[in-house]
Protein backbone atom coordinates (compact mmCIF):
# COMPACT_ATOMS: atom_id res chain seq x y z
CA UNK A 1 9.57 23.42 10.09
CA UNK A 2 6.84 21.65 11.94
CA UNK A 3 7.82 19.74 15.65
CA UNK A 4 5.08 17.30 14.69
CA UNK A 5 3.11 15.83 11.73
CA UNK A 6 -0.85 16.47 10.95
CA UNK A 7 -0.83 13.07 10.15
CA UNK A 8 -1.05 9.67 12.27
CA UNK A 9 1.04 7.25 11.00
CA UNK A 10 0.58 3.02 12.04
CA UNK A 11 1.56 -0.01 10.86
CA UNK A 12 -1.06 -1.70 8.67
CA UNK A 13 0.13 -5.57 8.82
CA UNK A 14 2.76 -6.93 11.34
CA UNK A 15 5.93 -5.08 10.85
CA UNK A 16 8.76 -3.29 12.23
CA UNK A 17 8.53 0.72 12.68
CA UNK A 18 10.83 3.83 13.97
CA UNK A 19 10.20 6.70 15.44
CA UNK A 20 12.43 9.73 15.86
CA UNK A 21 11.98 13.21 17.36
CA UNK A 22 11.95 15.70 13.77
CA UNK A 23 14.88 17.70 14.97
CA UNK A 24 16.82 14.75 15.42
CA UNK A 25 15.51 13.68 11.56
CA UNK A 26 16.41 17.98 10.83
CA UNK A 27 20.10 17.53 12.43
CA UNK A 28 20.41 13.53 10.27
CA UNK A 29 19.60 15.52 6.97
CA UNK A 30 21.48 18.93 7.54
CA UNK A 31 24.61 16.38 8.30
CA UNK A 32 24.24 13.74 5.16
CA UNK A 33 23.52 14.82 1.17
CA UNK A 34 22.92 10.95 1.05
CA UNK A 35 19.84 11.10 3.52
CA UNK A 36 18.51 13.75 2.39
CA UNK A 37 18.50 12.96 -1.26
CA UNK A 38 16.99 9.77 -0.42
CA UNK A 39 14.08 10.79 1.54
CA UNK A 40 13.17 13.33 -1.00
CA UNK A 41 13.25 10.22 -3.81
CA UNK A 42 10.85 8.81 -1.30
CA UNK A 43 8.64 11.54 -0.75
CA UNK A 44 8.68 11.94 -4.78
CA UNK A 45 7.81 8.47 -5.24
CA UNK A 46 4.88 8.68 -2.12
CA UNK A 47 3.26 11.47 -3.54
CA UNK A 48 3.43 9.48 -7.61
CA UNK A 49 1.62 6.64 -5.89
CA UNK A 50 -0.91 9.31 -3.73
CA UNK A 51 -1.76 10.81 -6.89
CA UNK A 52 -2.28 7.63 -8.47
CA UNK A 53 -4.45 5.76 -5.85
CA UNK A 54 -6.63 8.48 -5.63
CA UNK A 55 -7.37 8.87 -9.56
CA UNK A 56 -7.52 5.07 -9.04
CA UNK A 57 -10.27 5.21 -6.47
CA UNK A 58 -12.26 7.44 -8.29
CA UNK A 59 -12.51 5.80 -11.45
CA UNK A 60 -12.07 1.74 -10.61
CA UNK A 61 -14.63 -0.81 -9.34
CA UNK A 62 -13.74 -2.13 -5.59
CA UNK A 63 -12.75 -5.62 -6.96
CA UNK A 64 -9.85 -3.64 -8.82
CA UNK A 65 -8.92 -1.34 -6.13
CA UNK A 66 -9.09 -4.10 -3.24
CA UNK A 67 -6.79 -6.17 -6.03
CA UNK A 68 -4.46 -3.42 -6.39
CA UNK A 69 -4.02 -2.61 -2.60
CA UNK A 70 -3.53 -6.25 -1.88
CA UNK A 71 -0.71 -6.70 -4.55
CA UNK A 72 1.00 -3.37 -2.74
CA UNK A 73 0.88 -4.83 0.61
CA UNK A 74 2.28 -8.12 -0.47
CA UNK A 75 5.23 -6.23 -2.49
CA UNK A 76 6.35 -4.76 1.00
CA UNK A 77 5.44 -7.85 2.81
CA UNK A 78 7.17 -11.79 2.82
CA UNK A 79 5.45 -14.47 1.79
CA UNK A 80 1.90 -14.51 0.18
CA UNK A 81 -0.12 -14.53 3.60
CA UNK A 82 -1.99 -11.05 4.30
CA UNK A 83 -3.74 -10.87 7.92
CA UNK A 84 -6.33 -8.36 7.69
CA UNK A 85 -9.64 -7.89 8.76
CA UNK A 86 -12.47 -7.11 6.00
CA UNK A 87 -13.02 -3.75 8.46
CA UNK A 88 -9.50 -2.55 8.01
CA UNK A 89 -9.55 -3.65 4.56
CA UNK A 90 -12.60 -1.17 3.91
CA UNK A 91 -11.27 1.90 6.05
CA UNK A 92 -8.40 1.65 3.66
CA UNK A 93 -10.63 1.71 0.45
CA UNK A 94 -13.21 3.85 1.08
CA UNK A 95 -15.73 1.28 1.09
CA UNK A 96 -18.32 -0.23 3.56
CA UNK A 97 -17.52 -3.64 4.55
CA UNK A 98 -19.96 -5.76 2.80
CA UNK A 99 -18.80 -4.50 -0.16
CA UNK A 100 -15.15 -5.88 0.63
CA UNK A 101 -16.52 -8.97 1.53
CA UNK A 102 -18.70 -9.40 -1.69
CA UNK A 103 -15.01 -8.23 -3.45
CA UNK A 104 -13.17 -10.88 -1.57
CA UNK A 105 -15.39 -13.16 -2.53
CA UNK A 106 -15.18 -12.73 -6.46
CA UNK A 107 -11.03 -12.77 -5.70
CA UNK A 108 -11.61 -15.99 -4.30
CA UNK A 109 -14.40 -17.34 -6.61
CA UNK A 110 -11.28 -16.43 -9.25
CA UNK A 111 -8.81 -18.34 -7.68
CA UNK A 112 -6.87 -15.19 -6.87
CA UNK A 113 -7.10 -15.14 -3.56
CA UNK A 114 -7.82 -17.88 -0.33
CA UNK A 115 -9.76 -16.00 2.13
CA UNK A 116 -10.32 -16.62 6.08
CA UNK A 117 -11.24 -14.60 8.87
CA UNK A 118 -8.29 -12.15 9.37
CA UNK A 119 -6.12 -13.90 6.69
CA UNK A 120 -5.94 -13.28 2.83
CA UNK A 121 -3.66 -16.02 0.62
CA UNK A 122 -2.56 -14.36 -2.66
CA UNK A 123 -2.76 -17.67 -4.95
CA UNK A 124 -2.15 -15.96 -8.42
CA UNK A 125 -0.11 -13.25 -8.45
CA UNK A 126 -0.48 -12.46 -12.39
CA UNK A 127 -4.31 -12.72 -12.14
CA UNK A 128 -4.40 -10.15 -9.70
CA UNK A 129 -2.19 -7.72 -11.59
CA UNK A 130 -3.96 -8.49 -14.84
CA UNK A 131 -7.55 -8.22 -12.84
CA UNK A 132 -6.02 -4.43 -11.84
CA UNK A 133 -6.75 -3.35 -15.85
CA UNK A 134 -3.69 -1.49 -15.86
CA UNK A 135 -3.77 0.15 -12.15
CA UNK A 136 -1.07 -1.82 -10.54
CA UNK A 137 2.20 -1.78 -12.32
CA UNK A 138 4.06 0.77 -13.27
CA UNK A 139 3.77 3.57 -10.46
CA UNK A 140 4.73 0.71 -8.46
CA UNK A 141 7.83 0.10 -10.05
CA UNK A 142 8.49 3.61 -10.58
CA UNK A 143 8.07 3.64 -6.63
CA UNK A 144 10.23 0.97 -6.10
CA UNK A 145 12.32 1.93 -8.45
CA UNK A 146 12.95 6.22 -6.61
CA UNK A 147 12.21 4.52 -3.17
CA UNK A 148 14.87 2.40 -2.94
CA UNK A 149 17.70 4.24 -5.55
């Protein structure tokens, strides 16, 4: 095994994270079944929803995908308050920022979503998924559902 990870890993909305040295994550999985069964449901359930987002992005106006992304944040999240910028919010789809903004915008012109600087509102919850056309749903749940067994 690797001592470190190719990739860079932060914390997209205010949260809590760990770190751990890998052979001290090595040692916690060679000592407990229960560990290391459940990070492999995790990393079977990460790479569902990779494989998803990406067939997603390719095929999906940015209105869908910027609905979709905002319903997964607010799963892990509390309450219906997002605080992003429209910046980060395009890094993480692929897009140039106008385009979020013109997205946010139709969200908003919906009554999806309130929008102000650095804060996003989820106001209906069902019109977002429905808005998704079938891209937010049940990879999530599936997620949920190997993430968390």
């Amino acid at each position: 095994g690797q001592d470190r990870s190719s990739n860079e890993t932060y914390i997209q909305v205010a949260s809590k994270g760990w770190s751990l040295p890998a052979e001290n994550l090595r040692s916690a999985i060679a000592k407990s079944l229960s560990l290391r069964e459940s990070l492999l449901r995790y990393a079977h359930a990460f790479l569902i929803q990779s494989s998803r987002t990406a067939l997603i992005n390719g095929h999906s106006k940015i209105e869908e995908r910027l609905a979709r992304w905002l319903l997964m944040v607010h799963d892990r999240g509390e309450g219906n308050k997002i605080y992003l910028t429209h910046e980060f919010l395009a890094t993480m789809l692929g897009a140039r920022r106008p385009g979020v903004t013109t997205a946010l915008q139709m969200l908003e012109y919906r009554g999806l979503v309130h929008a102000r600087r650095g804060e996003i509102t989820i106001v209906d919850r069902a019109g977002m998924i429905k808005l998704t056309h079938g891209a937010y749903g049940e990879e999530e749940q599936r997620y949920f559902g190997l993430a968390s067994a």
